[in-house]
Protein backbone atom coordinates (compact mmCIF):
# COMPACT_ATOMS: atom_id res chain seq x y z
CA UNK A 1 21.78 7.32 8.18
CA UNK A 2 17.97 6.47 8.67
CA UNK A 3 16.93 9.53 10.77
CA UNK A 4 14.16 8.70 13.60
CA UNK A 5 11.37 11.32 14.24
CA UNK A 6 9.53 11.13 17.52
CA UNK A 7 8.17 14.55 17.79
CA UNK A 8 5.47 16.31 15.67
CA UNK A 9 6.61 18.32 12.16
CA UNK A 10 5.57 19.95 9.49
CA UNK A 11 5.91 18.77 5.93
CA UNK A 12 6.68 22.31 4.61
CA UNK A 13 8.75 25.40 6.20
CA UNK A 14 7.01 28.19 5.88
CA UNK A 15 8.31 29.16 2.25
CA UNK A 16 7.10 25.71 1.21
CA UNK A 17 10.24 23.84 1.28
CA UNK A 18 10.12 20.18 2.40
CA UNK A 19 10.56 20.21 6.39
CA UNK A 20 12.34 17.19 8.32
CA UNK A 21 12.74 14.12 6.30
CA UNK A 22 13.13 10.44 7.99
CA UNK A 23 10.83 7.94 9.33
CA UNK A 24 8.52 7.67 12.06
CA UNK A 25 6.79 5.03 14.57
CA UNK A 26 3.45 6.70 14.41
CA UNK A 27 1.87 9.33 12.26
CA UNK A 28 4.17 12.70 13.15
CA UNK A 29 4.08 14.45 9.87
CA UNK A 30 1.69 17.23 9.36
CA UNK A 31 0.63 18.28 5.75
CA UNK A 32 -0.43 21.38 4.82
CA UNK A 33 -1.89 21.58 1.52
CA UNK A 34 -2.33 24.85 1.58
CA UNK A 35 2.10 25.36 1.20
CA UNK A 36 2.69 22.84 -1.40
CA UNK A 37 4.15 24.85 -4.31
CA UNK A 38 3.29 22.11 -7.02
CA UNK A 39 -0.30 21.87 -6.03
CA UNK A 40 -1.27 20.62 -9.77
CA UNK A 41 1.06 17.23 -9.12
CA UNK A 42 -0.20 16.28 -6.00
CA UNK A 43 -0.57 12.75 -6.16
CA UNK A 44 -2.93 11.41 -3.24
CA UNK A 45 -3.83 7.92 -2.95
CA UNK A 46 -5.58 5.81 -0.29
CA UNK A 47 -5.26 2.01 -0.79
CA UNK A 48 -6.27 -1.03 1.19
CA UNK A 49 -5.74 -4.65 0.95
CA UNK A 50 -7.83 -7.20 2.67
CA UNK A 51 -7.17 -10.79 2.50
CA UNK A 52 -8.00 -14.51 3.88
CA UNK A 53 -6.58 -17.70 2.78
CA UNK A 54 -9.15 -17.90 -0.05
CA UNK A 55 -9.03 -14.65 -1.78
CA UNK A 56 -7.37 -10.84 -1.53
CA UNK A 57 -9.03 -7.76 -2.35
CA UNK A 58 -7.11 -4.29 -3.55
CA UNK A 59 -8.98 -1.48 -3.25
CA UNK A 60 -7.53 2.36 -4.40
CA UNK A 61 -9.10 5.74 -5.18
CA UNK A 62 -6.67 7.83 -6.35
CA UNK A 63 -6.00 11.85 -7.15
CA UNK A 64 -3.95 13.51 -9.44
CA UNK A 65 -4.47 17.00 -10.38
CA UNK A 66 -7.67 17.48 -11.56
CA UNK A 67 -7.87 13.64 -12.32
CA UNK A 68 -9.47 10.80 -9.96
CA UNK A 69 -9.43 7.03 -10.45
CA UNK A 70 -10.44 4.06 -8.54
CA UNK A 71 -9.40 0.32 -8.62
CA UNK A 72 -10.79 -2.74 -7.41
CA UNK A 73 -9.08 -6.07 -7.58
CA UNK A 74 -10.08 -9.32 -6.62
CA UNK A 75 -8.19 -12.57 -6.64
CA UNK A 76 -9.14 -15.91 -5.36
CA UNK A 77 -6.74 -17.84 -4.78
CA UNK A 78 -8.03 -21.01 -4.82
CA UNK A 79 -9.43 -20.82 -8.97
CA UNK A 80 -6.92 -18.66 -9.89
CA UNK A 81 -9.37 -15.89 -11.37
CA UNK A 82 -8.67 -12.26 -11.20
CA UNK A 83 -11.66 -9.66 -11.61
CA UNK A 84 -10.55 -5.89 -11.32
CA UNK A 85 -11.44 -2.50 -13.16
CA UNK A 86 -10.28 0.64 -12.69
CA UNK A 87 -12.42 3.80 -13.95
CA UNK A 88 -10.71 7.44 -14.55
CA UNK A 89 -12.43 10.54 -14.30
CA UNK A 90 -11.96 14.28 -14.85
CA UNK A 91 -13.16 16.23 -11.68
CA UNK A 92 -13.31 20.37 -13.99
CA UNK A 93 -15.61 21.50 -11.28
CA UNK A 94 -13.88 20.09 -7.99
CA UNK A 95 -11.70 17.82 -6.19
CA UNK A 96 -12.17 15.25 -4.22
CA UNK A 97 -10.62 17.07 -1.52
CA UNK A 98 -8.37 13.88 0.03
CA UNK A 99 -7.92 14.15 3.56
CA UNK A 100 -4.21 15.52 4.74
CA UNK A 101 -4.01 12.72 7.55
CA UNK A 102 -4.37 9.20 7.44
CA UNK A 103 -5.56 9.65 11.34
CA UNK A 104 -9.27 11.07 10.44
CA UNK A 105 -11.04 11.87 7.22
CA UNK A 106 -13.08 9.89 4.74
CA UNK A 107 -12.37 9.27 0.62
CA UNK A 108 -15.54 9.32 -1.20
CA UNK A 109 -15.55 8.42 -5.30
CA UNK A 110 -18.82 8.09 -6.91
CA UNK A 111 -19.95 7.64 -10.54
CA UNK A 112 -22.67 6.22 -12.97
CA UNK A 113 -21.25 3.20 -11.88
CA UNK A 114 -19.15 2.96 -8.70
CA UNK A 115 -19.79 4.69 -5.46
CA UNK A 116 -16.42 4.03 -3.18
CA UNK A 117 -16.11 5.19 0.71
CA UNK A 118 -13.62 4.95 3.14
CA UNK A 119 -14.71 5.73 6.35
CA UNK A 120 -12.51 6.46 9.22
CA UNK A 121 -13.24 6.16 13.17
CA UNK A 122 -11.17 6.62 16.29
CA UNK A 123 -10.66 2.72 16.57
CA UNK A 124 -12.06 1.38 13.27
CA UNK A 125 -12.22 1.67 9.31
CA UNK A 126 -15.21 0.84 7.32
CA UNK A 127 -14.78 0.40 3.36
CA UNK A 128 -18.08 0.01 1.01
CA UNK A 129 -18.39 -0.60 -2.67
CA UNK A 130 -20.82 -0.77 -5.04
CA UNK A 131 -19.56 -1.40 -8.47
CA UNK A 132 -21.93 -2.02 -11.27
CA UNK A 133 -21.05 -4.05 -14.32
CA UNK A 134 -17.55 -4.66 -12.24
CA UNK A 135 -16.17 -7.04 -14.94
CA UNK A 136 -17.27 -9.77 -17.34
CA UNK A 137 -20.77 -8.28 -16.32
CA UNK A 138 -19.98 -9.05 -12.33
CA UNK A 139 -21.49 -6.80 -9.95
CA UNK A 140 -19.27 -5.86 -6.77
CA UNK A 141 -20.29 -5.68 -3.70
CA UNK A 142 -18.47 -4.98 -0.35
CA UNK A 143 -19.05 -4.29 3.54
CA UNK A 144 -16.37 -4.63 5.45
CA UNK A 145 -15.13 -3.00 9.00
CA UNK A 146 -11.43 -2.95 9.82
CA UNK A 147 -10.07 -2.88 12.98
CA UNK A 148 -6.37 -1.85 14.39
CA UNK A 149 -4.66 -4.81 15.50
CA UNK A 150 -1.08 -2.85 16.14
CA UNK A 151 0.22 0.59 18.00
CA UNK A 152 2.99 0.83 15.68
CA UNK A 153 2.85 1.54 11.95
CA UNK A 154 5.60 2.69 9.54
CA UNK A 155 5.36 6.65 8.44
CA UNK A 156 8.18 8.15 6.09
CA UNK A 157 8.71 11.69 4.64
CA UNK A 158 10.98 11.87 1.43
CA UNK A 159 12.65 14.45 -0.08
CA UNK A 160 12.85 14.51 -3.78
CA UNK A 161 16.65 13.71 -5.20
CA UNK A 162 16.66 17.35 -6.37
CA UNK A 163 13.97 19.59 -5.99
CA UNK A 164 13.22 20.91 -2.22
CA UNK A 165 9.78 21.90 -3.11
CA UNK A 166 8.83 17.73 -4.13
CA UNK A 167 8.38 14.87 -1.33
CA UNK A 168 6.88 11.66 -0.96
CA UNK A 169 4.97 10.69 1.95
CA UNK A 170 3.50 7.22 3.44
CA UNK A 171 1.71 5.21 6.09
CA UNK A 172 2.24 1.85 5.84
CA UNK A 173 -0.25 0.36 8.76
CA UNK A 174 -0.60 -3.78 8.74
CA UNK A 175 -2.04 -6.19 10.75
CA UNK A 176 -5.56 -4.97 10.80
CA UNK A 177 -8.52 -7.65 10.78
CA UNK A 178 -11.55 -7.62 8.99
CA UNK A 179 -14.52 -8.73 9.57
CA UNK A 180 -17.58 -8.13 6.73
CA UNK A 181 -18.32 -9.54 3.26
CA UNK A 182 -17.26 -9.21 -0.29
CA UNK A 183 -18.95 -10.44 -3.33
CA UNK A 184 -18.09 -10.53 -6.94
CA UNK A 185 -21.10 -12.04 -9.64
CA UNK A 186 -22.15 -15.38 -8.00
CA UNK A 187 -19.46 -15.96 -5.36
CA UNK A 188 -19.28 -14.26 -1.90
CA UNK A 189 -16.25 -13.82 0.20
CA UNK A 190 -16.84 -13.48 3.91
CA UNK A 191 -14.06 -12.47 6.18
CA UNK A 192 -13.39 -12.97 9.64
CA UNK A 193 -11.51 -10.88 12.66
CA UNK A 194 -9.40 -14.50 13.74
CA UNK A 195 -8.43 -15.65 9.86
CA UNK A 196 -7.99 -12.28 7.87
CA UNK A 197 -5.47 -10.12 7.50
CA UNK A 198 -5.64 -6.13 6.09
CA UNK A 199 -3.09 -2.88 5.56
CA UNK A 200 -3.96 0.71 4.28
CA UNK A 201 -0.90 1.97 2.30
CA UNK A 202 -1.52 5.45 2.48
CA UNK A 203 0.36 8.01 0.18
CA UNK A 204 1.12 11.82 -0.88
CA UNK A 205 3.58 12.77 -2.98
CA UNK A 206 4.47 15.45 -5.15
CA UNK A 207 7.47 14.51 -7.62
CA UNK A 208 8.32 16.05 -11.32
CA UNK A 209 10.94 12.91 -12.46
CA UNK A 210 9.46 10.00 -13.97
CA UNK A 211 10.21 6.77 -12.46
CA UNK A 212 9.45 2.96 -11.53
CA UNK A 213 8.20 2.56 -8.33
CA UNK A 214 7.94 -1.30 -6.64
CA UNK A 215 6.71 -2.29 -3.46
CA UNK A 216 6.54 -5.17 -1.66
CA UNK A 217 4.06 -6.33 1.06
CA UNK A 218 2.94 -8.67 2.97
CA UNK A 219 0.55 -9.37 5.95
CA UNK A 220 -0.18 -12.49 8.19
CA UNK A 221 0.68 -14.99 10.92
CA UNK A 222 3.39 -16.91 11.12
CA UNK A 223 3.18 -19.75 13.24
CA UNK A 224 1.55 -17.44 15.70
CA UNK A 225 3.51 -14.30 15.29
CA UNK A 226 2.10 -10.85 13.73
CA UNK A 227 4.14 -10.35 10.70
CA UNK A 228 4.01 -7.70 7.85
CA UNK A 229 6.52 -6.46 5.56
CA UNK A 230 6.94 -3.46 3.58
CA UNK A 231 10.15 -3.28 0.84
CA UNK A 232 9.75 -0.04 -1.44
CA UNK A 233 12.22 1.96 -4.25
CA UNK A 234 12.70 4.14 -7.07
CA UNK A 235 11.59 7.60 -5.33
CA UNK A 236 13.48 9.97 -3.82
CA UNK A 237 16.44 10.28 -1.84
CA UNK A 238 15.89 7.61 0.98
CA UNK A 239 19.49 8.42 2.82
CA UNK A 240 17.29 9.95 5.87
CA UNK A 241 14.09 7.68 5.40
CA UNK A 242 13.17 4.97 3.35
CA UNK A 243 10.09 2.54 2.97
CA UNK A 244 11.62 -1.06 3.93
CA UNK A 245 10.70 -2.32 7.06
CA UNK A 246 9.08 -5.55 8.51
CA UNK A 247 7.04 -5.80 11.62
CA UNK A 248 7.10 -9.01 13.97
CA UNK A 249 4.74 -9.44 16.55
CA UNK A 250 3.85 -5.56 16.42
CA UNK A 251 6.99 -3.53 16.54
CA UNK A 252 8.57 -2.75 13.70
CA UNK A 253 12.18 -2.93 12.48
CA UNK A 254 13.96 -0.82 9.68
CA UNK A 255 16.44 -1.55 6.98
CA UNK A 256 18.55 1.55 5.88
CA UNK A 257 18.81 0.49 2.09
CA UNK A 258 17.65 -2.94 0.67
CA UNK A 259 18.80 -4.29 -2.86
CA UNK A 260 15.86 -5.55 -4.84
CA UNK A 261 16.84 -7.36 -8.35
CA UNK A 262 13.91 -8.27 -10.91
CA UNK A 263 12.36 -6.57 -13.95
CA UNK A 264 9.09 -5.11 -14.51
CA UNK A 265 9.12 -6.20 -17.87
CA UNK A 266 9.07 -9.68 -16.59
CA UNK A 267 5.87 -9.64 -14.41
CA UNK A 268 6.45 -14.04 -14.33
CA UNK A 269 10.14 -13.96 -12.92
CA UNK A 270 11.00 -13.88 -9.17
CA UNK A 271 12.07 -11.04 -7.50
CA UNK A 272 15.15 -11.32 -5.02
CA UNK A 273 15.70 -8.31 -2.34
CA UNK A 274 18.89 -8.15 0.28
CA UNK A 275 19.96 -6.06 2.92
CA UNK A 276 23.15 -6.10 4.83
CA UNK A 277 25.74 -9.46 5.04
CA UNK A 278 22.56 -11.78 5.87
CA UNK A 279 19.91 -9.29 7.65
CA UNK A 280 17.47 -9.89 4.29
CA UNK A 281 17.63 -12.42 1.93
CA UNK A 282 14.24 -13.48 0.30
CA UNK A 283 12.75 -13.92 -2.89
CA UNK A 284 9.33 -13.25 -4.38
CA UNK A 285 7.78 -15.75 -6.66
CA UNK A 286 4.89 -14.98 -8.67
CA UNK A 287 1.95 -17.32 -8.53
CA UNK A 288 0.53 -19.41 -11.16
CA UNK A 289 -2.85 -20.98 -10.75
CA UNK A 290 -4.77 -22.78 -13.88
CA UNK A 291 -2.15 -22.05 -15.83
CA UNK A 292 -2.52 -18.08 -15.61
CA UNK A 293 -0.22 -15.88 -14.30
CA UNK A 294 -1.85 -14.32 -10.91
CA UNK A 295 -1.10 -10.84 -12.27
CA UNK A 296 -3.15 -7.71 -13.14
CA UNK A 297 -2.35 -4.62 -15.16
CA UNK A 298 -4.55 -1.48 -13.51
CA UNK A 299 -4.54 1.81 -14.64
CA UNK A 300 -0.45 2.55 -14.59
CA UNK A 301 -0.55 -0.06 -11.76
CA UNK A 302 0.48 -3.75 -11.95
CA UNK A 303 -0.24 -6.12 -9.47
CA UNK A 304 1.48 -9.48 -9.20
CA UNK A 305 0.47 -11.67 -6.05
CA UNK A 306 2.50 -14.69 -5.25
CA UNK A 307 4.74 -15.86 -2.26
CA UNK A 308 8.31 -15.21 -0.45
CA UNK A 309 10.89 -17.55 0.23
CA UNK A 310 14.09 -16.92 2.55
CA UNK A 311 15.06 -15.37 5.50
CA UNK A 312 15.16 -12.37 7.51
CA UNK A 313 17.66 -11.44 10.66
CA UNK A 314 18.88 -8.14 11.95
CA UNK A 315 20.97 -7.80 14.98
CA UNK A 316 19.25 -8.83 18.63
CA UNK A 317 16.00 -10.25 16.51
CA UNK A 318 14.82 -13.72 16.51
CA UNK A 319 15.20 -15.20 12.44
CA UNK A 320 12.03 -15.28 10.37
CA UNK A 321 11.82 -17.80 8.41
CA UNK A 322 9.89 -17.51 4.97
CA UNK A 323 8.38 -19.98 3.54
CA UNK A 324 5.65 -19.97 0.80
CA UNK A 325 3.86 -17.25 2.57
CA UNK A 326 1.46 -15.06 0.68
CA UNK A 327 2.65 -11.55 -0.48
CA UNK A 328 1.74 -9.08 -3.44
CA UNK A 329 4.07 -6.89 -5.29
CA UNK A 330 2.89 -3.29 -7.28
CA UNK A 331 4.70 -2.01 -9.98
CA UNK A 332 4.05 1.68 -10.73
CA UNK A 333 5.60 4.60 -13.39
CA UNK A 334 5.30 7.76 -10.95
C-alpha cells in the first residue's frame, strides 16, 4: 500500500535508522547527513533535462564517496547527432558538499576544463556551463534560467530491501520552462519559456546491493495539457513508496507497482510498461535518426531518447492518449 506523507519527517531516527518511508506531494523529507551510518556510499546526484522540439540537453554532477563526476549530453533531434562527455574526478582533500534539500543550495563542479553551477532561488533555477574541448573539439556553452511551472512535484523515501541503515531518496519536479541559450561548436540552441520544457531529477541514496536501475521520463504539452511522467525500478522495497507517477495538467497521480519489460542489453528494442487491468499500457521506442541509434553510453549511465506510444487511465481521470511524444529513458548499475 503506497503510503502518503503530508507532514514534515526525518530521513533518520535518531540511531540512524531510515525514518518514514512513502511518497510525498511536496518536498517533506528532511536529510541529515550528519546520521547516515554509510556516509562513504552516499550517492548524491543533481540532474536536469531541458528540451525544445529541436534538441534536449542532460546535464548531471554527481557524488560518490570521495568521487565526483559530471555529464553533459546534447541531442538534436532534427540531425540526429549526439555530443556528451562525462569527466570523473577524485576530490582527497574535500567534497563537494551537495546540498541536503532540493528546496535551496547550489552544486558547483569545476576543473581544468569544465566549471558546472546550479544555482537555486526562491522562484527560479539558473544552470551555467562552460566545457572546454566538450567533444570532437566542441566547446559548450550554456545560460539558461528555469522557472517553476507546477505546485506539485513527486518526492519518495525508500527503504533498502534489507538493510534499515540504506534508503533511496528523490524529487522528481517537471514542467519547468526555460528560457536562455545553449551552444555546442558552431550551432546554438536558444530556448524559450512558451516552447520548452525542463525537470530536475534530484537524488540521494545510500544502498550496498548492486543493481539495474531504469527510469522513464517525459515532459511536455499535450494538445494543451501539462504532462510529465516518471516510471522508475530496481531499488529498494517500493511496497510504501515507489517512483511511477504521471502528472496531467499539474497534479500528479501515482501507480502502486508498474511492470516494465525490455532489456538493457538491447538499448534498440522498445520498452513496454503496465499497471493495473488497463490504468498503463505504453511502450517506449527508441529513436533512430541518420541511421544512428539516438543513444549514449555516460559514465555507468545510458541514455536512450525516443518516443511513447499507448495509453494511460486510472480511475475518475480523463485517458491520455500517447502518441509519438518525446521521452528519454536512463539505464544505470547502482
Amino acid at each position: 500500500m503506497q503510503n502518503e506523507i503530508k507532514s514534515i519527517t526525518n530521513v533518520f531516527d535518531s540511531s540512524g535508522l531510515v525514518s518514514t518511508v512513502g511518497w510525498s506531494r511536496q518536498p517533506v523529507f528532511v536529510l541529515d547527513k550528519s546520521l547516515c551510518k554509510n556516509r562513504l556510499s552516499l550517492y548524491e546526484r543533481d540532474s536536469y533535462l531541458i528540451s525544445n522540439e529541436r534538441v534536449s540537453v542532460y546535464l548531471s554532477v554527481a557524488e560518490n564517496g570521495l568521487s565526483c563526476e559530471v555529464t553533459a549530453v546534447v541531442a538534436d533531434h532534427e540531425t540526429g547527432s549526439i555530443d556528451a562527455r562525462t569527466l570523473k574526478k577524485y576530490m582527497s582533500f574535500g567534497r563537494l558538499d551537495m546540498p541536503a534539500s532540493s528546496k535551496n543550495g547550489d552544486v558547483t563542479f569545476t576543473d581544468a576544463r569544465v566549471g558546472m553551477n546550479f544555482s537555486n532561488t526562491a522562484l527560479k533555477r539558473y544552470i551555467r556551463c562552460e566545457f572546454v574541448d566538450f567533444s570532437m573539439d566542441k566547446n559548450l556553452y550554456i545560460n539558461v534560467m528555469l522557472e517553476d511551472g507546477i505546485d506539485e512535484s513527486l518526492n519518495v523515501l525508500i527503504p533498502a530491501k534489507k538493510n534499515k541503515k540504506n534508503f533511496y531518496m528523490k524529487r522528481f519536479m517537471p514542467a519547468m520552462k526555460a528560457l536562455g541559450i545553449v551552444r555546442c561548436g558552431g550551432a546554438e540552441y536558444s530556448f524559450q519559456s512558451e516552447d520548452s520544457h525542463a525537470f530536475l531529477d534530484w537524488q540521494r541514496c545510500s544502498m550496498s546491493d548492486r543493481a539495474y536501475y531504469h527510469a522513464l521520463y517525459c515532459d511536455t504539452q499535450l494538445k494543451g495539457h501539462q504532462f510529465s511522467l516518471c516510471l522508475a525500478g530496481g531499488i529498494g522495497n517500493t511496497f510504501k513508496g515507489s517512483e511511477n507517477c504521471y502528472f496531467y495538467d499539474g497534479i500528479i497521480h501515482k501507480f502502486a507497482s508498474v511492470k516494465a519489460d525490455g532489456s538493457e542489453d538491447k538499448p534498440d528494442k522498445p520498452w513496454h510498461f503496465t499497471a493495473g487491468s488497463s490504468a498503463l499500457d505504453i511502450t517506449f521506442k527508441p529513436d533512430i535518426k541518420a541511421g544512428h541509434l539516438m543513444s549514449k553510453k555516460c559514465g555507468q549511465k545510458t541514455i536512450i531518447f525516443g518516443k511513447l506510444y499507448g495509453t494511460i487511465q486510472q480511475l475518475d481521470t480523463e485517458q491520455v492518449t500517447l502518441d509519438a511524444v518525446p521521452a528519454h529513458i536512463e539505464f544505470t548499475f547502482v
